[in-house]
C-alpha atoms as a PDB file:
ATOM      1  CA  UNK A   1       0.000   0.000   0.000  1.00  0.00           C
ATOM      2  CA  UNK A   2       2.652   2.601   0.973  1.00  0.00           C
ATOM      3  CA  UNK A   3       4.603   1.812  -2.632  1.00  0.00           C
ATOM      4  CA  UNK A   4       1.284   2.657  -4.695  1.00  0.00           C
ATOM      5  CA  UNK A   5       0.613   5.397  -2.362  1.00  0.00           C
ATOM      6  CA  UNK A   6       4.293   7.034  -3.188  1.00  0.00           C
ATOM      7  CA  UNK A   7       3.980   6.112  -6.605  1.00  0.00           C
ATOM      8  CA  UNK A   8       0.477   7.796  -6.948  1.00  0.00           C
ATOM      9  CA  UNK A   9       2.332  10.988  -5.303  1.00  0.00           C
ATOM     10  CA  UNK A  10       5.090  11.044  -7.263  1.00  0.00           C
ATOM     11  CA  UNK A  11       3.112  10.858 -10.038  1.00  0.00           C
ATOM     12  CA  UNK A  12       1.503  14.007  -9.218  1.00  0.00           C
ATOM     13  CA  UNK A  13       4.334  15.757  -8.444  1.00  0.00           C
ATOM     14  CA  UNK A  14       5.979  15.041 -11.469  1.00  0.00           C
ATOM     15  CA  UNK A  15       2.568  16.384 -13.397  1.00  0.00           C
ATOM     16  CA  UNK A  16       2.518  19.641 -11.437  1.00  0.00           C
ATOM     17  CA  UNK A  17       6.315  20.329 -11.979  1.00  0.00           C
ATOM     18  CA  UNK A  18       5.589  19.637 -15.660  1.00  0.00           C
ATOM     19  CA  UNK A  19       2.230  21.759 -15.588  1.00  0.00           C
ATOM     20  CA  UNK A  20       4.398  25.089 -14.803  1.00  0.00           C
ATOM     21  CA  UNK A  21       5.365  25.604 -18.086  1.00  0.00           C
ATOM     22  CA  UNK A  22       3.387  27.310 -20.845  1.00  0.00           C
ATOM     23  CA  UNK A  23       3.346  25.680 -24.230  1.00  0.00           C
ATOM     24  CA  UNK A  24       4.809  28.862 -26.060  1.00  0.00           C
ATOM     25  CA  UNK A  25       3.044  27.331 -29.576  1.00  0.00           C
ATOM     26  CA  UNK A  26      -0.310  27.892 -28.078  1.00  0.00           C
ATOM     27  CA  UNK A  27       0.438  31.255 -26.491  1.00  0.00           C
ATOM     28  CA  UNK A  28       1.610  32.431 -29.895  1.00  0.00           C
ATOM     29  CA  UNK A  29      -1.740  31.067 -31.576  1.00  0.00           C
ATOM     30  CA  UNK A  30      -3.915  33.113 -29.070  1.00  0.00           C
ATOM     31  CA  UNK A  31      -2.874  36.295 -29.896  1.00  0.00           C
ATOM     32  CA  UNK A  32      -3.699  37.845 -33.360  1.00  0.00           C
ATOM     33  CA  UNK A  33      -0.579  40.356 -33.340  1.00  0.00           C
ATOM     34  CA  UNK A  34       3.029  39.738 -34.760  1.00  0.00           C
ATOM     35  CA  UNK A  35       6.263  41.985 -33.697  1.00  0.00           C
ATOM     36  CA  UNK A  36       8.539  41.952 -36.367  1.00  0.00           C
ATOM     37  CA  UNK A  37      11.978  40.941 -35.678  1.00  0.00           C
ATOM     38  CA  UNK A  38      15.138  42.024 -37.211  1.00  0.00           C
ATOM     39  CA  UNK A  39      17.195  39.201 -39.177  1.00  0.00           C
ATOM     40  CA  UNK A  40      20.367  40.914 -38.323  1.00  0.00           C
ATOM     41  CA  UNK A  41      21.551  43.297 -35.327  1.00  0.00           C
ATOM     42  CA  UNK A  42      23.210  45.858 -37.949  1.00  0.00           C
ATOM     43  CA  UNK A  43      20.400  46.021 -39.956  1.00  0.00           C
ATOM     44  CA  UNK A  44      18.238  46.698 -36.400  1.00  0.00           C
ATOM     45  CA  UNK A  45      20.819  49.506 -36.052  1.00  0.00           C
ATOM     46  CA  UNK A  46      20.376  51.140 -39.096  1.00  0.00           C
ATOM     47  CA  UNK A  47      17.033  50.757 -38.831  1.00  0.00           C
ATOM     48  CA  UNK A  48      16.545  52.240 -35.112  1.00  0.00           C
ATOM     49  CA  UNK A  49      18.722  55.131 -36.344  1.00  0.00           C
ATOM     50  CA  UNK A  50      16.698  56.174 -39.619  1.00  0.00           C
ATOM     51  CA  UNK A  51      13.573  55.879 -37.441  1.00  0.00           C
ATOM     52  CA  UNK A  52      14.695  57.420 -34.282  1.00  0.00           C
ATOM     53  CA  UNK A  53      13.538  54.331 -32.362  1.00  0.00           C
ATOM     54  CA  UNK A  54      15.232  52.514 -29.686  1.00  0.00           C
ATOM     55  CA  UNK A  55      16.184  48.887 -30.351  1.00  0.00           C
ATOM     56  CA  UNK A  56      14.205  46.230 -28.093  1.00  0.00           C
ATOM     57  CA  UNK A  57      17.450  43.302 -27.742  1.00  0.00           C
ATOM     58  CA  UNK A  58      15.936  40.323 -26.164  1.00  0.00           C
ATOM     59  CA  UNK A  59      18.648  38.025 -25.198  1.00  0.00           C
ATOM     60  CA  UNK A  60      16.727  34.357 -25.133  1.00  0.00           C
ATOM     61  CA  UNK A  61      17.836  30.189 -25.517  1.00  0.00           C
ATOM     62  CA  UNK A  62      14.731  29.280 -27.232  1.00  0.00           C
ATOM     63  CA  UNK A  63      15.199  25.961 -26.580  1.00  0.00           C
ATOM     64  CA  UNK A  64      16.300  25.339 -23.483  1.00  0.00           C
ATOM     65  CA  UNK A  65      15.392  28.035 -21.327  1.00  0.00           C
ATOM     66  CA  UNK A  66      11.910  27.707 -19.539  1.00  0.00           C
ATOM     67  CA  UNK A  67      12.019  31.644 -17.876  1.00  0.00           C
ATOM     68  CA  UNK A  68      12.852  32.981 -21.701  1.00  0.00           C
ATOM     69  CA  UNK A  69       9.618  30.561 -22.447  1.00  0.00           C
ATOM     70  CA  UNK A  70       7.476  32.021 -20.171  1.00  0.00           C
ATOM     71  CA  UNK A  71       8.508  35.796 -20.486  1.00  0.00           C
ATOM     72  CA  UNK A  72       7.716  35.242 -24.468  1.00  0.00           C
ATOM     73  CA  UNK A  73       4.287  33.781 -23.506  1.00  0.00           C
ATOM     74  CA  UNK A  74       3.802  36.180 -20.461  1.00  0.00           C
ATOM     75  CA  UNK A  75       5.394  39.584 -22.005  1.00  0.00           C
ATOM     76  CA  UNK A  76       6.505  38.806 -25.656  1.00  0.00           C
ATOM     77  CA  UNK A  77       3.891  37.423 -27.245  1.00  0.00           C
ATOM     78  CA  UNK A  78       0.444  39.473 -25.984  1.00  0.00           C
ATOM     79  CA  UNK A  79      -2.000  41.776 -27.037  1.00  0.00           C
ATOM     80  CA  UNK A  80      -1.013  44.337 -24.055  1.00  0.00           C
ATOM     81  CA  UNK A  81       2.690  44.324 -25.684  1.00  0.00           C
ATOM     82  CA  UNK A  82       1.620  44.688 -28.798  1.00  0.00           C
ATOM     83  CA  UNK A  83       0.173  47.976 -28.357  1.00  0.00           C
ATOM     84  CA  UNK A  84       2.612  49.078 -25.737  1.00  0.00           C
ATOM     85  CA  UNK A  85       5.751  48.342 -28.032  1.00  0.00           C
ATOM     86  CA  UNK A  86       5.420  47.580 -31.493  1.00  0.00           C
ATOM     87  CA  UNK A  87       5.262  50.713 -33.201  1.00  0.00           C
ATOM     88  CA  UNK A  88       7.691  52.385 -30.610  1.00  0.00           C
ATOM     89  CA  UNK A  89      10.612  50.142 -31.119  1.00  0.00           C
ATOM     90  CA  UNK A  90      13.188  48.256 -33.504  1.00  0.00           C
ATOM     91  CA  UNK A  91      13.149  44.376 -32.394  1.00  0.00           C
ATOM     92  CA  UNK A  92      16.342  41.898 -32.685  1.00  0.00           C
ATOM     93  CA  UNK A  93      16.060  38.655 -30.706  1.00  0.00           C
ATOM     94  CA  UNK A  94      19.943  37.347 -29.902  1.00  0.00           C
ATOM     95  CA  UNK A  95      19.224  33.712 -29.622  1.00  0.00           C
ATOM     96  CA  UNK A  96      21.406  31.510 -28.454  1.00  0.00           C
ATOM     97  CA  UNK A  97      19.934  27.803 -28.760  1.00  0.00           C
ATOM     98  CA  UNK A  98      21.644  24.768 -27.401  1.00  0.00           C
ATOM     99  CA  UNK A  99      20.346  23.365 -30.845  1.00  0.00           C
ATOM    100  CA  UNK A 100      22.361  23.840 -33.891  1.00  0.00           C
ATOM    101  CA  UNK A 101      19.329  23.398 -36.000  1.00  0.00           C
ATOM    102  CA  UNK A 102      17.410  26.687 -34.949  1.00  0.00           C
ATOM    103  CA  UNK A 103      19.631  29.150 -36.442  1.00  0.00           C
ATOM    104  CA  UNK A 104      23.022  29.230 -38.435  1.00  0.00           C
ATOM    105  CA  UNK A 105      26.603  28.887 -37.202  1.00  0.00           C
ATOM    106  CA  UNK A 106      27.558  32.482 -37.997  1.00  0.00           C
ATOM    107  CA  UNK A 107      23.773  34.297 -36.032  1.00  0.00           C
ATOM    108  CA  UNK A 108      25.011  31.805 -32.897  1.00  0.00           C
ATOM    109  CA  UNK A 109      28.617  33.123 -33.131  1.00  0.00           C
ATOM    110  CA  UNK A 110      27.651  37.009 -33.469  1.00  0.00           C
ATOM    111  CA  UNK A 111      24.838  36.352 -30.940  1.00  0.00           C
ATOM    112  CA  UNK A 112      27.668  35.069 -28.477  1.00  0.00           C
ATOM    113  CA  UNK A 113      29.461  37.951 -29.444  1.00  0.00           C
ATOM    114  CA  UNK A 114      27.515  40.765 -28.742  1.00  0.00           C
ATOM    115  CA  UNK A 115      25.996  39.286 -25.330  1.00  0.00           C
ATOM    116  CA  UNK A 116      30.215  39.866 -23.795  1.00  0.00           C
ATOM    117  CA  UNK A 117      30.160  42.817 -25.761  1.00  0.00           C
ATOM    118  CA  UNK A 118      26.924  44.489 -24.058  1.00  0.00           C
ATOM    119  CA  UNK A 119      27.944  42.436 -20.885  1.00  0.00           C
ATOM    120  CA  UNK A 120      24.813  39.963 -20.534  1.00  0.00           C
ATOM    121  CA  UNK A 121      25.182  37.779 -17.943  1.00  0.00           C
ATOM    122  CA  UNK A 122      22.533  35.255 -18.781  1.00  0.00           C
ATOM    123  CA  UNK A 123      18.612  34.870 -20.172  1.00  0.00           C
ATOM    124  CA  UNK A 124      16.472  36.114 -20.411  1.00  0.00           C
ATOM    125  CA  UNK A 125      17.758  40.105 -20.948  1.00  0.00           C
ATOM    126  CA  UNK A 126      16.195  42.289 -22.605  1.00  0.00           C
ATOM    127  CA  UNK A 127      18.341  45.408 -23.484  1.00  0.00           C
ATOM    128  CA  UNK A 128      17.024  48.825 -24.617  1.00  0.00           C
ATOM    129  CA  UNK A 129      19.840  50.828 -26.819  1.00  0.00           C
ATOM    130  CA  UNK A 130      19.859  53.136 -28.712  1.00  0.00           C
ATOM    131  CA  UNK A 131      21.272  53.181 -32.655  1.00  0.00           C
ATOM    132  CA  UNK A 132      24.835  53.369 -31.096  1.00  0.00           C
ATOM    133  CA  UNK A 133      24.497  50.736 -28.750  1.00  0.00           C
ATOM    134  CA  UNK A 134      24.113  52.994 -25.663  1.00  0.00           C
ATOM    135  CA  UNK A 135      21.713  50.842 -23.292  1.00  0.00           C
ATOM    136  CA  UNK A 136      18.904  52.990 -21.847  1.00  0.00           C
ATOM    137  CA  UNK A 137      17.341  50.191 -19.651  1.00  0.00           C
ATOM    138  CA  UNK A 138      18.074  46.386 -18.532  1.00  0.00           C
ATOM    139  CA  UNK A 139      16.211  44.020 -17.449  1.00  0.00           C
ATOM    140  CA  UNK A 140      17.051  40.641 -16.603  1.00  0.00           C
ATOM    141  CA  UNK A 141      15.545  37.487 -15.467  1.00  0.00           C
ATOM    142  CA  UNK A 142      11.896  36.192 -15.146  1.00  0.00           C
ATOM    143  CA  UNK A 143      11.145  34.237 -11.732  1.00  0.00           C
ATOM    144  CA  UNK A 144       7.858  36.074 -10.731  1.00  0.00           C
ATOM    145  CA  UNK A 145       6.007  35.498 -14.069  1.00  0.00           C
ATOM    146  CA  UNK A 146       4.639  39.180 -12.820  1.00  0.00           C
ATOM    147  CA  UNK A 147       4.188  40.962 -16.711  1.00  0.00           C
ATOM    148  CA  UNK A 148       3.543  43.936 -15.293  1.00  0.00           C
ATOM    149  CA  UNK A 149       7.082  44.268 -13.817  1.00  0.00           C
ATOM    150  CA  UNK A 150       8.318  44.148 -17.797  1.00  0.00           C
ATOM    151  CA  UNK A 151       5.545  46.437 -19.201  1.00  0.00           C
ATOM    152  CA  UNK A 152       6.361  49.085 -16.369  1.00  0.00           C
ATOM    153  CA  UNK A 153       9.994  48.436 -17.784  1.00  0.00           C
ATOM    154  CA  UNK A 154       9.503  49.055 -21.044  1.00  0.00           C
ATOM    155  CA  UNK A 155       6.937  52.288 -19.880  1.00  0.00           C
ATOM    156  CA  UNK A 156      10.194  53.962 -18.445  1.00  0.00           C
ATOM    157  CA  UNK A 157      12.555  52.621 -20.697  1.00  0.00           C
ATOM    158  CA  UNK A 158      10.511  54.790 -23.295  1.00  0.00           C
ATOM    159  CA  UNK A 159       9.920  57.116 -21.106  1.00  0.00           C
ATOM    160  CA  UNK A 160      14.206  57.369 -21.017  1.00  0.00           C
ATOM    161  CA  UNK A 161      14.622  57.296 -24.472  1.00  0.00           C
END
């Protein structure tokens, strides 16, 4: 009796610990509004600077990291961002995926690359700069799954800029 009741518990467990995270497909799906990102950092750059926009850098591992998951379901990928940031901003996602399938050798490499060079410590960061890479606002992390912490950031990041 006491082996199928631990079994039955750690049963549950498991299916709560596995419950926590959002399916980022469906969260995508729900909402009818697309940010467009940036295939290349330089051409974000050029882009912020003939627009006089500040560049929205969101530092993610797609594939392996479940807080850069849940900030794109929470934050990234809603209605309420949308209309907060989409016409205000220039958007490059540095993503740095344990798979080598995602993206190419050489978008890995420069991805690398310019997280030293703006001094990222790990995912997920988003960076506000402007076109010559000065940061106006950081942001890092995503443990509270509060979005209201990261659309008051990106309030007074605009706000800044």
């Amino acid at each position: 009796m006491k082996k199928i009741f631990l079994s039955l518990f750690l049963f549950v467990l498991t299916m709560h610990a596995f419950a926590q995270d959002i399916d980022i497909e469906n969260a995508i799906t729900v909402s009818n509004t697309q940010i467009k990102w940036e295939e290349s950092f330089e051409k974000a750059k050029k882009l912020a600077l003939k627009k006089n926009k500040p560049i929205f850098v969101f530092f993610t591992g797609s594939d392996w990291c479940s807080p850069c998951r849940n900030l794109n379901a929470d934050v990234l990928h809603t209605e309420a961002f949308y209309k907060l940031a989409a016409s205000k901003f220039v958007f490059y996602e540095a993503d740095i995926p344990r798979r080598t399938d995602i993206i190419s050798p050489e978008k890995r490499t420069f991805n690398k690359e310019l997280k030293q060079r703006l001094g990222v410590k790990g995912t997920p960061t988003i960076l506000i700069l402007n076109a010559n890479e000065v940061e106006v606002a950081r942001r890092s992390g995503y443990a509270m799954r509060d979005p209201e912490l990261y659309f008051d950031f990106i309030q007074n990041a605009l706000n800044q800029f």
